[in-house]
PDB file of N, CA and C in Angstrom:
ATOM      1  N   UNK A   1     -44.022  -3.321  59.060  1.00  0.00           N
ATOM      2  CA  UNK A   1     -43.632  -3.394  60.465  1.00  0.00           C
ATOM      3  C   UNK A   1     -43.510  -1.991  61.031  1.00  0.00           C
ATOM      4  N   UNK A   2     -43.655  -1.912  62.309  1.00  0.00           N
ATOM      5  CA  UNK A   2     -44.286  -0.535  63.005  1.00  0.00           C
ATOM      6  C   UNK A   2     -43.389  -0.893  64.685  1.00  0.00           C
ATOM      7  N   UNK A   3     -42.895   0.570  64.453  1.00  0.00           N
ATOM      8  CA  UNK A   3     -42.211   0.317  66.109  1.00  0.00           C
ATOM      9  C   UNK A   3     -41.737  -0.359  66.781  1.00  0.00           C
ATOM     10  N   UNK A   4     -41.586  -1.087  68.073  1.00  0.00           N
ATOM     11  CA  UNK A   4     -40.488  -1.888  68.576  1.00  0.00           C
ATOM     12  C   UNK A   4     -40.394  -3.219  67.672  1.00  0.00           C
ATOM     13  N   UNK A   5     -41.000  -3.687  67.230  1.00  0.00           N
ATOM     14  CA  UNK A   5     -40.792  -4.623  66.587  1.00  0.00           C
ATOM     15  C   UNK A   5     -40.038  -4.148  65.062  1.00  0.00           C
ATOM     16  N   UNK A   6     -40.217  -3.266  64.094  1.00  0.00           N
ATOM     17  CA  UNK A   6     -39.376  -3.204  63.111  1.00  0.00           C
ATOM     18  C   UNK A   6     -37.608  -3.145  63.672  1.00  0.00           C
ATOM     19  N   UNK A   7     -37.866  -2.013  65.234  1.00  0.00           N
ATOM     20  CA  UNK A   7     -36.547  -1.624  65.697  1.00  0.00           C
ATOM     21  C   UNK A   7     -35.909  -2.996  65.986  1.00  0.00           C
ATOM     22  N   UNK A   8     -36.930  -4.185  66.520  1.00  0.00           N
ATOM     23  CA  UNK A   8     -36.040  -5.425  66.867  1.00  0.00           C
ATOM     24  C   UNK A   8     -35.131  -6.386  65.660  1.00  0.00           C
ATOM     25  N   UNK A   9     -36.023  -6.439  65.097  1.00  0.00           N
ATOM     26  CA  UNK A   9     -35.679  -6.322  63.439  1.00  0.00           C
ATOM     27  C   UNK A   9     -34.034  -6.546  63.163  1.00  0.00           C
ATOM     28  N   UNK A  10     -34.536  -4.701  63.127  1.00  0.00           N
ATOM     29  CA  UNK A  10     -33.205  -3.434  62.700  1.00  0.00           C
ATOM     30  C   UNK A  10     -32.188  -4.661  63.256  1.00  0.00           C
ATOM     31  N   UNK A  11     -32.053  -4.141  64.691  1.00  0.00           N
ATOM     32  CA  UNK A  11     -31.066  -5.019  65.809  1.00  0.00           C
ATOM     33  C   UNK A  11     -30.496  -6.066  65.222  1.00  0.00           C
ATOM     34  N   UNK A  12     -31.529  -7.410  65.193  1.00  0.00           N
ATOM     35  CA  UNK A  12     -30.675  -8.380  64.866  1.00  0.00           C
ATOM     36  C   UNK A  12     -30.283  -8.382  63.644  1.00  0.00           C
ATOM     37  N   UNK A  13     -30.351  -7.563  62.451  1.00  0.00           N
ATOM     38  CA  UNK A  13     -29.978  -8.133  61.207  1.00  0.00           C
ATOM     39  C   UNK A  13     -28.778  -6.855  61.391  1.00  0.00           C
ATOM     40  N   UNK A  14     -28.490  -5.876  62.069  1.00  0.00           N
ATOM     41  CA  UNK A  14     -27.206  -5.193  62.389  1.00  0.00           C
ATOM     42  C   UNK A  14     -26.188  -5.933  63.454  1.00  0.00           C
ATOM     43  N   UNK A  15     -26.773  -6.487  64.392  1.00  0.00           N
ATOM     44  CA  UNK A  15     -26.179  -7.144  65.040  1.00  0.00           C
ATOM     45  C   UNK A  15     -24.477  -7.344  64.972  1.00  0.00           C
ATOM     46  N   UNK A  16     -23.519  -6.969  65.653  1.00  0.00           N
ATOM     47  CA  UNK A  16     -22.372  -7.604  65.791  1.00  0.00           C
ATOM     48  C   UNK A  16     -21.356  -7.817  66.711  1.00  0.00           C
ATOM     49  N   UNK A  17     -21.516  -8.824  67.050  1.00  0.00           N
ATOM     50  CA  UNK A  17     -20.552  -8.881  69.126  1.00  0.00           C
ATOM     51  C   UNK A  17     -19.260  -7.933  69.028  1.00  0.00           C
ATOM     52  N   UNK A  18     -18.925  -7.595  69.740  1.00  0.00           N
ATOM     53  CA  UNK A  18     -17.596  -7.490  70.174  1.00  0.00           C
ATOM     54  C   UNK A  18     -16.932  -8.132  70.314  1.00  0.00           C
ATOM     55  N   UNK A  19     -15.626  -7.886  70.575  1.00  0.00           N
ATOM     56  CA  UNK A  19     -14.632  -8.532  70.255  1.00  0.00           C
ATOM     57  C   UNK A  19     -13.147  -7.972  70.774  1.00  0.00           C
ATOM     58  N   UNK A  20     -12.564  -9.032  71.749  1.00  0.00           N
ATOM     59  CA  UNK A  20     -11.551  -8.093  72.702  1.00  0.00           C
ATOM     60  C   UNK A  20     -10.181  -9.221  72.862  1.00  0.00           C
ATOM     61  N   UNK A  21      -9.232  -8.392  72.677  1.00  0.00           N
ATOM     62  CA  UNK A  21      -8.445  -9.974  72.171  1.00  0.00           C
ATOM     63  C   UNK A  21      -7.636  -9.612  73.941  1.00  0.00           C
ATOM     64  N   UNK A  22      -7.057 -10.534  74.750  1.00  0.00           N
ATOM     65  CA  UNK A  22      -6.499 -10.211  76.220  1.00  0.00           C
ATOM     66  C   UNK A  22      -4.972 -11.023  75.986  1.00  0.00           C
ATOM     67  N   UNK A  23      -3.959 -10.643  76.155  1.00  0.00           N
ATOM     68  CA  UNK A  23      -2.738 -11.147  76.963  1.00  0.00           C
ATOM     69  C   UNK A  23      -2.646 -11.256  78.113  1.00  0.00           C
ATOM     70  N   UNK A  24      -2.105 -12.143  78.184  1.00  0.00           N
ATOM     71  CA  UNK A  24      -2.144 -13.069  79.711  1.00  0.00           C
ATOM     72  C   UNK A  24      -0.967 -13.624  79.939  1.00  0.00           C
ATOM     73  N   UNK A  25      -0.787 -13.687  81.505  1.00  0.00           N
ATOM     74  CA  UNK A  25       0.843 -14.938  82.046  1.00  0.00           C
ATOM     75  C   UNK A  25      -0.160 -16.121  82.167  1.00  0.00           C
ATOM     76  N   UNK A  26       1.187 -16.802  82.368  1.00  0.00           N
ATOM     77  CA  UNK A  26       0.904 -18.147  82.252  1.00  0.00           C
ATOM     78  C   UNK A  26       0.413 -19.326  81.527  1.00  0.00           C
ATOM     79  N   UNK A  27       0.418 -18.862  80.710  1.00  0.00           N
ATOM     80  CA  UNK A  27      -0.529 -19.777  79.492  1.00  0.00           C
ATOM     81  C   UNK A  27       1.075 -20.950  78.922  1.00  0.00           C
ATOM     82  N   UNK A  28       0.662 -22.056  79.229  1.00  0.00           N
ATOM     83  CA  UNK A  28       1.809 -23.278  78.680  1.00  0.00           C
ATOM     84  C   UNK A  28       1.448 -24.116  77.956  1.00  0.00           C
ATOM     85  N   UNK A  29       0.405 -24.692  77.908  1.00  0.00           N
ATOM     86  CA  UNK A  29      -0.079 -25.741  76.916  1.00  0.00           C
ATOM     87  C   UNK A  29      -1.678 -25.855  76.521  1.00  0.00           C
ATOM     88  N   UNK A  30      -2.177 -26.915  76.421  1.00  0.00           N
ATOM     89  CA  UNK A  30      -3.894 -26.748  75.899  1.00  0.00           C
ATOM     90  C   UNK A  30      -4.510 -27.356  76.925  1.00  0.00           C
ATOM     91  N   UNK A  31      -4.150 -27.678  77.833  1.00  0.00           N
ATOM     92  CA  UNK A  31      -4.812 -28.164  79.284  1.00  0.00           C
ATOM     93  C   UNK A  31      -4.890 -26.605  80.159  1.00  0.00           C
ATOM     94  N   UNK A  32      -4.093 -25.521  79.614  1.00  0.00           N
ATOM     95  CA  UNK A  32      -4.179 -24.264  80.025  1.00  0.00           C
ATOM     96  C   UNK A  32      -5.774 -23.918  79.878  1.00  0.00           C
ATOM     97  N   UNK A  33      -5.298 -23.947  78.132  1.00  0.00           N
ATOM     98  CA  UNK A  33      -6.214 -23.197  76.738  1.00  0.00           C
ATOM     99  C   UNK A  33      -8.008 -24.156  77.393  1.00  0.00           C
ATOM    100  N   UNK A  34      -7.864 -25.351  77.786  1.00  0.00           N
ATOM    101  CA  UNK A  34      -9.089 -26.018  78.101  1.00  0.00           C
ATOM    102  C   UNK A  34     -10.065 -25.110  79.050  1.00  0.00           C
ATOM    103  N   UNK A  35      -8.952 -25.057  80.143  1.00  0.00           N
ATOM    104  CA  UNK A  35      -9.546 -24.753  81.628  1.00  0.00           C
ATOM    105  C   UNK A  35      -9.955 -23.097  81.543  1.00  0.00           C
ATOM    106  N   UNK A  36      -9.295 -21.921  80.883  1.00  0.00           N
ATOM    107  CA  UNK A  36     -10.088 -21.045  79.979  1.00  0.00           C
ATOM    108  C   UNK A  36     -11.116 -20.848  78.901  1.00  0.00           C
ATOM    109  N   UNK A  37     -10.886 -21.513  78.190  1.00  0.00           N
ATOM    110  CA  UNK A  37     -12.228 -21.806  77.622  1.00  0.00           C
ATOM    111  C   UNK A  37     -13.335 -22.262  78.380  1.00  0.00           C
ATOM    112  N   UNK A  38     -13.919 -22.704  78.967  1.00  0.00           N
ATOM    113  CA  UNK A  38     -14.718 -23.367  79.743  1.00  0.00           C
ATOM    114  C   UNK A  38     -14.827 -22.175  80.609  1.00  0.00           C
ATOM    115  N   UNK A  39     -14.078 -21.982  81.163  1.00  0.00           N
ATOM    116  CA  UNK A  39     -14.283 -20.600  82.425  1.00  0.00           C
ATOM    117  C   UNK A  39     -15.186 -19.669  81.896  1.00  0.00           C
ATOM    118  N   UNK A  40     -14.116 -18.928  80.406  1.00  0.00           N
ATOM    119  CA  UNK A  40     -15.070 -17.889  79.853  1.00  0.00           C
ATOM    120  C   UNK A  40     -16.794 -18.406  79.531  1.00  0.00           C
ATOM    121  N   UNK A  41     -16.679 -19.762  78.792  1.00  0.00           N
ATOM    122  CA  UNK A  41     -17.802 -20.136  78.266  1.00  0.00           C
ATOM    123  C   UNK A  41     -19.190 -20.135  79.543  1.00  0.00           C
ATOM    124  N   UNK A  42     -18.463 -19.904  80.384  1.00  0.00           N
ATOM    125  CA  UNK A  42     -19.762 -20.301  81.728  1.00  0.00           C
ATOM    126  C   UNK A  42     -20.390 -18.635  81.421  1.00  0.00           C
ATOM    127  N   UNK A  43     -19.728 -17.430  81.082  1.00  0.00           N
ATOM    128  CA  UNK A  43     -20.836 -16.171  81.110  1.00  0.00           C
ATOM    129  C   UNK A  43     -21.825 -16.178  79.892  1.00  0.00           C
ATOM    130  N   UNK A  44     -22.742 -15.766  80.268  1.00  0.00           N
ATOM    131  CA  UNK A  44     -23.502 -16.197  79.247  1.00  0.00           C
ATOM    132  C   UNK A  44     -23.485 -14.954  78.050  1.00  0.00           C
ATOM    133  N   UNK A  45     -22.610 -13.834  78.531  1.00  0.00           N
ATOM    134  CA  UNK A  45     -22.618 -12.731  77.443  1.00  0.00           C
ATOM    135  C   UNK A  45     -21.503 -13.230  76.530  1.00  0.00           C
ATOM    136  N   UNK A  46     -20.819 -14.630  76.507  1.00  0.00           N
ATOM    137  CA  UNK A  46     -19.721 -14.727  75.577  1.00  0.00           C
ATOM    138  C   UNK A  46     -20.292 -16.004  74.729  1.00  0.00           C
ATOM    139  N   UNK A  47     -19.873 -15.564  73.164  1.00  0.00           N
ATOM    140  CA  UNK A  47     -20.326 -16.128  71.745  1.00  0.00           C
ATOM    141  C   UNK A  47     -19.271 -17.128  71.649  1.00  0.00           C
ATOM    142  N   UNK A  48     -18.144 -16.455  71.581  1.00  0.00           N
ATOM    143  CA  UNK A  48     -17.063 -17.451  71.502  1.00  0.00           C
ATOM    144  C   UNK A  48     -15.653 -16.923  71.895  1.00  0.00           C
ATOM    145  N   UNK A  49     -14.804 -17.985  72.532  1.00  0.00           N
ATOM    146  CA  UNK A  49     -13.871 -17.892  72.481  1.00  0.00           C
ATOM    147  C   UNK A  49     -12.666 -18.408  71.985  1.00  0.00           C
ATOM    148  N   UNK A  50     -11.378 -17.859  71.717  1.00  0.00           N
ATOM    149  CA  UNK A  50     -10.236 -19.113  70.843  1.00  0.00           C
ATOM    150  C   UNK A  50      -8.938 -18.650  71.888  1.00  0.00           C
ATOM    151  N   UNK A  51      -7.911 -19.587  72.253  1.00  0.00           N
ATOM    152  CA  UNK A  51      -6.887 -19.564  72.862  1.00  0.00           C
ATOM    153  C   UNK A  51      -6.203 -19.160  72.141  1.00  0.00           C
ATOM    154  N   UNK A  52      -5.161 -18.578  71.875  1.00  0.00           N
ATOM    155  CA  UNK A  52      -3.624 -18.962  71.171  1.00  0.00           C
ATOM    156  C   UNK A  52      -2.621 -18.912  72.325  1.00  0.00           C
ATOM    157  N   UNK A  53      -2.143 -20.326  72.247  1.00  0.00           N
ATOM    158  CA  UNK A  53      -1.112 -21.170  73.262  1.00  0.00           C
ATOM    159  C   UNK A  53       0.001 -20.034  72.439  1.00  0.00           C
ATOM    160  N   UNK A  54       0.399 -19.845  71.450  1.00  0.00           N
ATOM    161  CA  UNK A  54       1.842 -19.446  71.389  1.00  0.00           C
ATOM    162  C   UNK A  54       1.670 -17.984  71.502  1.00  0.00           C
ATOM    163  N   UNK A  55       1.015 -16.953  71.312  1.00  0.00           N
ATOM    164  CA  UNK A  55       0.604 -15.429  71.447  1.00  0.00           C
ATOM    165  C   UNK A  55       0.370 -15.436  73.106  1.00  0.00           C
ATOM    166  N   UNK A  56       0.261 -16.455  73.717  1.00  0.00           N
ATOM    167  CA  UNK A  56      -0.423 -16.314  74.934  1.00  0.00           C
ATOM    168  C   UNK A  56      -1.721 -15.039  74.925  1.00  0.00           C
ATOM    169  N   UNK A  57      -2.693 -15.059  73.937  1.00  0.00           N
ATOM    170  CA  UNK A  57      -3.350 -14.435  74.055  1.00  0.00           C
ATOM    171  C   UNK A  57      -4.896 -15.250  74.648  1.00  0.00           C
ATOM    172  N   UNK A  58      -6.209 -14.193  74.501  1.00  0.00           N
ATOM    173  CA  UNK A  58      -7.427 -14.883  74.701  1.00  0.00           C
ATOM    174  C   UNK A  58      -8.233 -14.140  73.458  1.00  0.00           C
ATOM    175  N   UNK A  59      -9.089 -14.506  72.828  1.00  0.00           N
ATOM    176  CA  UNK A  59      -9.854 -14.208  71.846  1.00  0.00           C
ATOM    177  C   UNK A  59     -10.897 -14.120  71.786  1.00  0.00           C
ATOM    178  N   UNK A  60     -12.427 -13.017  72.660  1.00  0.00           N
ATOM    179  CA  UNK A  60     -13.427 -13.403  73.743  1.00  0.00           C
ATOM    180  C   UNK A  60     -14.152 -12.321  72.252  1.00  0.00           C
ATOM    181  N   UNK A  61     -15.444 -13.268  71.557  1.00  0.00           N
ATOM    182  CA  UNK A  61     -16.168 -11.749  70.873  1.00  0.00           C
ATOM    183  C   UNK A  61     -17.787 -12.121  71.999  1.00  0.00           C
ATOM    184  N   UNK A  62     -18.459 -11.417  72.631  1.00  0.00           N
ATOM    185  CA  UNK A  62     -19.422 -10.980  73.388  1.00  0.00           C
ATOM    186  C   UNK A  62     -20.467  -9.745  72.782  1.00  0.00           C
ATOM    187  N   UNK A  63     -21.009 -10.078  73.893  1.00  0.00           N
ATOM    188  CA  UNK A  63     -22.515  -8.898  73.862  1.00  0.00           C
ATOM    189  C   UNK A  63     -21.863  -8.521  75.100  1.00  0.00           C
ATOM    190  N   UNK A  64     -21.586  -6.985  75.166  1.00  0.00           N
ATOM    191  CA  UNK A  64     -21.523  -6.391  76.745  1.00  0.00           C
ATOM    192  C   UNK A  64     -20.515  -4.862  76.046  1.00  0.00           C
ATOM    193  N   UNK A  65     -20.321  -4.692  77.129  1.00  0.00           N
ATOM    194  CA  UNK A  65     -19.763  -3.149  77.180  1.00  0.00           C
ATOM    195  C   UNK A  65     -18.125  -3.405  77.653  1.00  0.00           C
ATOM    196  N   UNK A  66     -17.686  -2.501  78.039  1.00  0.00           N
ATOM    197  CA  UNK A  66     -15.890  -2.473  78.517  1.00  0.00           C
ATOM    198  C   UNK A  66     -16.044  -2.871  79.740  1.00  0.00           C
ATOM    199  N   UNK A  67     -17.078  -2.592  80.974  1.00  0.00           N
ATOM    200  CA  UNK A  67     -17.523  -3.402  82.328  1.00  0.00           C
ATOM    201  C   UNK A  67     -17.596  -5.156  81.951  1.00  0.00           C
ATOM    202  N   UNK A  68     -17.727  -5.076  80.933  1.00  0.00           N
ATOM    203  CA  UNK A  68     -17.758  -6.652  80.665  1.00  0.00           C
ATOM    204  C   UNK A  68     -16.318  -7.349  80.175  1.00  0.00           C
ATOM    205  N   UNK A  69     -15.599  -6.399  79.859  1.00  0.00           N
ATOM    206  CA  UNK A  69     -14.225  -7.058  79.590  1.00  0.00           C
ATOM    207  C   UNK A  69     -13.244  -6.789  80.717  1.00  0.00           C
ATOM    208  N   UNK A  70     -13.832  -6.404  81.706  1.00  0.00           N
ATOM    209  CA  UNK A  70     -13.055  -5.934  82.882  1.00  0.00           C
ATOM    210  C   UNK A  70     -13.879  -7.508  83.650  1.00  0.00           C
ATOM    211  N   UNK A  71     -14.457  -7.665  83.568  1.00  0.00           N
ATOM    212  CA  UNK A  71     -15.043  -8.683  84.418  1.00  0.00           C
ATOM    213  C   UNK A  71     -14.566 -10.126  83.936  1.00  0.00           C
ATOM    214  N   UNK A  72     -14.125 -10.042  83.010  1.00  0.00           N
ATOM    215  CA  UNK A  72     -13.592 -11.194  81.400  1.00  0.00           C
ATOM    216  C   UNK A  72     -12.240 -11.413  82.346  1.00  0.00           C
ATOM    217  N   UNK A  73     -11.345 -10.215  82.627  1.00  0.00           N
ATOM    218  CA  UNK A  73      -9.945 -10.046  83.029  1.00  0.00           C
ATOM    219  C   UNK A  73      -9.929 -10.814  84.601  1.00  0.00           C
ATOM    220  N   UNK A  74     -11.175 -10.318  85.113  1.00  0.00           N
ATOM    221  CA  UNK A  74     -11.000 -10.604  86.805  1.00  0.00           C
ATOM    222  C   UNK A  74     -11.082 -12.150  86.592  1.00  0.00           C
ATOM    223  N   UNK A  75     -11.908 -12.954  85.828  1.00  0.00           N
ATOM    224  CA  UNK A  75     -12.459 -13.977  85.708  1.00  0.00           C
ATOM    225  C   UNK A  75     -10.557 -15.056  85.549  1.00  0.00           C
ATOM    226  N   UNK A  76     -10.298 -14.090  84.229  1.00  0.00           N
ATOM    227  CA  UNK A  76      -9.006 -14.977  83.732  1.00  0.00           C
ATOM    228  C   UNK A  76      -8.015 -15.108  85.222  1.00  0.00           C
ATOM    229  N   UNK A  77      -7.813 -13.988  85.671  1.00  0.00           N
ATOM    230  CA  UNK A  77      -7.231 -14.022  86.912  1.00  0.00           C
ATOM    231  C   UNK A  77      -7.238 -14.865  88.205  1.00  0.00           C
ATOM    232  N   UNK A  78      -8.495 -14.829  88.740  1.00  0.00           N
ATOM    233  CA  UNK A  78      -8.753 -16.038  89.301  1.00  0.00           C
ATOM    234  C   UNK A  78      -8.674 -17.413  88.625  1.00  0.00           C
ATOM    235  N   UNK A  79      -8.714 -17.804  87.622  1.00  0.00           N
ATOM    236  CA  UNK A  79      -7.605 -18.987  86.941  1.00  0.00           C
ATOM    237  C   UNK A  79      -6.611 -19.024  87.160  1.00  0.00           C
ATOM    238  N   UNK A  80      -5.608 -17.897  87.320  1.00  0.00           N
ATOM    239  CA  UNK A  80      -3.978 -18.104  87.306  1.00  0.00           C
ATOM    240  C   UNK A  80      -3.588 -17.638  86.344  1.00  0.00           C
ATOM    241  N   UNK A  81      -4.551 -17.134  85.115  1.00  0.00           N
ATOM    242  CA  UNK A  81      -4.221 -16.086  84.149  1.00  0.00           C
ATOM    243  C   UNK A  81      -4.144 -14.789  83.743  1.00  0.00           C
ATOM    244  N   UNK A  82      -3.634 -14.072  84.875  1.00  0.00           N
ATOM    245  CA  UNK A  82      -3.924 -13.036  84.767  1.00  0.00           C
ATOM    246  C   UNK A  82      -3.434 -11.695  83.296  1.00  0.00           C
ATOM    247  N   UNK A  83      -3.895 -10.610  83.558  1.00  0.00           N
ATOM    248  CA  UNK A  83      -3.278  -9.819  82.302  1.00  0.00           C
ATOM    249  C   UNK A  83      -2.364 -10.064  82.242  1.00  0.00           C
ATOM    250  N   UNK A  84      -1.363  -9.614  80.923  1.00  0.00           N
ATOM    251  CA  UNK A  84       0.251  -9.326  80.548  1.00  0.00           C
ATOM    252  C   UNK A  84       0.328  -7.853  81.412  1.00  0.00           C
ATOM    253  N   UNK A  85       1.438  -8.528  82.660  1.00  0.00           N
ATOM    254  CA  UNK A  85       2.115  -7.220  83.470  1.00  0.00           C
ATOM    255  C   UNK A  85       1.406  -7.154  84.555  1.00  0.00           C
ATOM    256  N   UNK A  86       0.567  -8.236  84.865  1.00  0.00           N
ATOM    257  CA  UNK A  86       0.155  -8.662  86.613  1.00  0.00           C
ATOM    258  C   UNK A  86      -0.227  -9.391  86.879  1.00  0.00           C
ATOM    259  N   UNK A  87       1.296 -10.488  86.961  1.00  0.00           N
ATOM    260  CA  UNK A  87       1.176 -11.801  87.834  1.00  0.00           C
ATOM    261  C   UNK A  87       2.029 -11.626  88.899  1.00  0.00           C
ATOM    262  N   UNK A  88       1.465 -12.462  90.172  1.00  0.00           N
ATOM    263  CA  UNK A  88       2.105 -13.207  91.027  1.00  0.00           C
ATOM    264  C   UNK A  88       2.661 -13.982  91.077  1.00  0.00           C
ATOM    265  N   UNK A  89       3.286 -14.286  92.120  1.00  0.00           N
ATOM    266  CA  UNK A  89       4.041 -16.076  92.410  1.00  0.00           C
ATOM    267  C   UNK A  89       2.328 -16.873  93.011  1.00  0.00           C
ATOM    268  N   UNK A  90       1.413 -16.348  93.201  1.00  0.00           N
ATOM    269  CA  UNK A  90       0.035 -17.118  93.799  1.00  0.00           C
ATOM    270  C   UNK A  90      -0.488 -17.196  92.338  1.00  0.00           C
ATOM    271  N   UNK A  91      -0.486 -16.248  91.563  1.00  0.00           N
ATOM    272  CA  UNK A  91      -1.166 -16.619  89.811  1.00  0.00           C
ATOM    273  C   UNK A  91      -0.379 -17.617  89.421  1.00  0.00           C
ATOM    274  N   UNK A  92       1.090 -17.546  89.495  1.00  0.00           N
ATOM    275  CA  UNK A  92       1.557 -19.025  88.448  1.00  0.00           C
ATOM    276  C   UNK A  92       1.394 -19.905  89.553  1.00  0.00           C
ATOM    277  N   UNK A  93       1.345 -20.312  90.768  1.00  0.00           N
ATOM    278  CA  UNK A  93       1.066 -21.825  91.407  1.00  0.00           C
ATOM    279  C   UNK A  93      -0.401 -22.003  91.299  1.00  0.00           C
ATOM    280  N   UNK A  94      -1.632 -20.924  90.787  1.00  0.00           N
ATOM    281  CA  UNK A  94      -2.776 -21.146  90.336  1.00  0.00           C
ATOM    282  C   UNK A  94      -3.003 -21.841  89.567  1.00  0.00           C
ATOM    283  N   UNK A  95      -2.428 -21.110  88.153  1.00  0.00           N
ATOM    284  CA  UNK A  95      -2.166 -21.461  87.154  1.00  0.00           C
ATOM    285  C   UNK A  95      -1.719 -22.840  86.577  1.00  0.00           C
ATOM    286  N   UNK A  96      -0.821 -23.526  87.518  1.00  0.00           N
ATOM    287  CA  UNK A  96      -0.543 -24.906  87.355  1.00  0.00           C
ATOM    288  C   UNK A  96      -1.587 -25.853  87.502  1.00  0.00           C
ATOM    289  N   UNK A  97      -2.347 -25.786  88.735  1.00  0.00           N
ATOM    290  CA  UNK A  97      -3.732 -26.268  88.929  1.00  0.00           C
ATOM    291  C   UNK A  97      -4.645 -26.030  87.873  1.00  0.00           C
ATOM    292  N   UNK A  98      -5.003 -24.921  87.702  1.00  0.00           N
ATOM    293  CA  UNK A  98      -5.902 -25.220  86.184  1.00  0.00           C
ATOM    294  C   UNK A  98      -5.284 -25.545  85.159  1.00  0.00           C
ATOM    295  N   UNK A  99      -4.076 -25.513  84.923  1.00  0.00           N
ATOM    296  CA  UNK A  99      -3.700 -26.534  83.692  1.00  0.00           C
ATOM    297  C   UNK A  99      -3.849 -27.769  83.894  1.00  0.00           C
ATOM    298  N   UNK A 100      -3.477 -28.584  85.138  1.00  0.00           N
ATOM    299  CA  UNK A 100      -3.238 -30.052  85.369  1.00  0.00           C
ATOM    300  C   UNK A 100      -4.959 -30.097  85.574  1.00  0.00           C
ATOM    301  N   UNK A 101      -6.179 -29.388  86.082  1.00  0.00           N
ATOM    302  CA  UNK A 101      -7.317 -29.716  85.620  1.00  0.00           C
ATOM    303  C   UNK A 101      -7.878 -29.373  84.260  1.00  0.00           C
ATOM    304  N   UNK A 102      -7.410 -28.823  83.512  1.00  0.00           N
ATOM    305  CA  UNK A 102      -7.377 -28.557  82.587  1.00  0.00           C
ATOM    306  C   UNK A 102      -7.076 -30.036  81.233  1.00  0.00           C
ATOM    307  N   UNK A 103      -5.984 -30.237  81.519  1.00  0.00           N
ATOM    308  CA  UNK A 103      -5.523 -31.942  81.113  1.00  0.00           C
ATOM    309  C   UNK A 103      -6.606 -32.924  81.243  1.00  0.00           C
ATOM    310  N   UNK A 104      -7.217 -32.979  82.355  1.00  0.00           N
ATOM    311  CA  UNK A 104      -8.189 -34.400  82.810  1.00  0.00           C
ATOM    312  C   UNK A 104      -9.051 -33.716  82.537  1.00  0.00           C
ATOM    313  N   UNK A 105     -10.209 -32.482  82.237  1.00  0.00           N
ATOM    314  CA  UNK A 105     -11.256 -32.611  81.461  1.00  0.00           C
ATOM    315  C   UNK A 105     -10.757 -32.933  80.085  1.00  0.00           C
TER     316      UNK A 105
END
């Protein structure tokens, strides 16, 4: 193999996402954890994600750069989840709404 193609190669068998763990308000139950998952899952640069309801954390590993985990944050936010150390009183009455849609998916 010769040139871009050995280099493509290289790539995928080095290959390894990133991986950015986020704290967040508001997180109460798995009708939360639903309506995030699904949110993140709509970008198409994210592999996977995992909730933890009791860490109130997010667990996002991706293909992208730090512009991409800034965009991860804006995303959680407009849910009602925003970072640990900037919520509103408009993020937690958000936040209730995507949990209670969160429940019925």
């Amino acid at each position: 193999m010769q040139g871009p193609l050995r280099a493509s190669v290289f790539q995928l068998l080095t290959y390894k996402p990133m991986k950015t763990i986020i704290k967040i308000e508001n997180l109460k139950c798995h009708g939360c954890a639903n309506t995030i998952t699904k949110g993140m899952e709509k970008f198409n640069e994210v592999e996977q994600v995992n909730v933890n309801v009791e860490d109130s954390t997010v667990e996002i590993s991706f293909e992208g750069t730090d512009e991409t985990i800034t965009m991860f944050k804006n995303k959680l936010s407009k849910l009602g989840y925003p970072e640990a150390g900037h919520n509103t009183g408009f993020s937690v009455a958000k936040s209730y709404v995507s949990c209670a849609i969160g429940r019925i998916n």
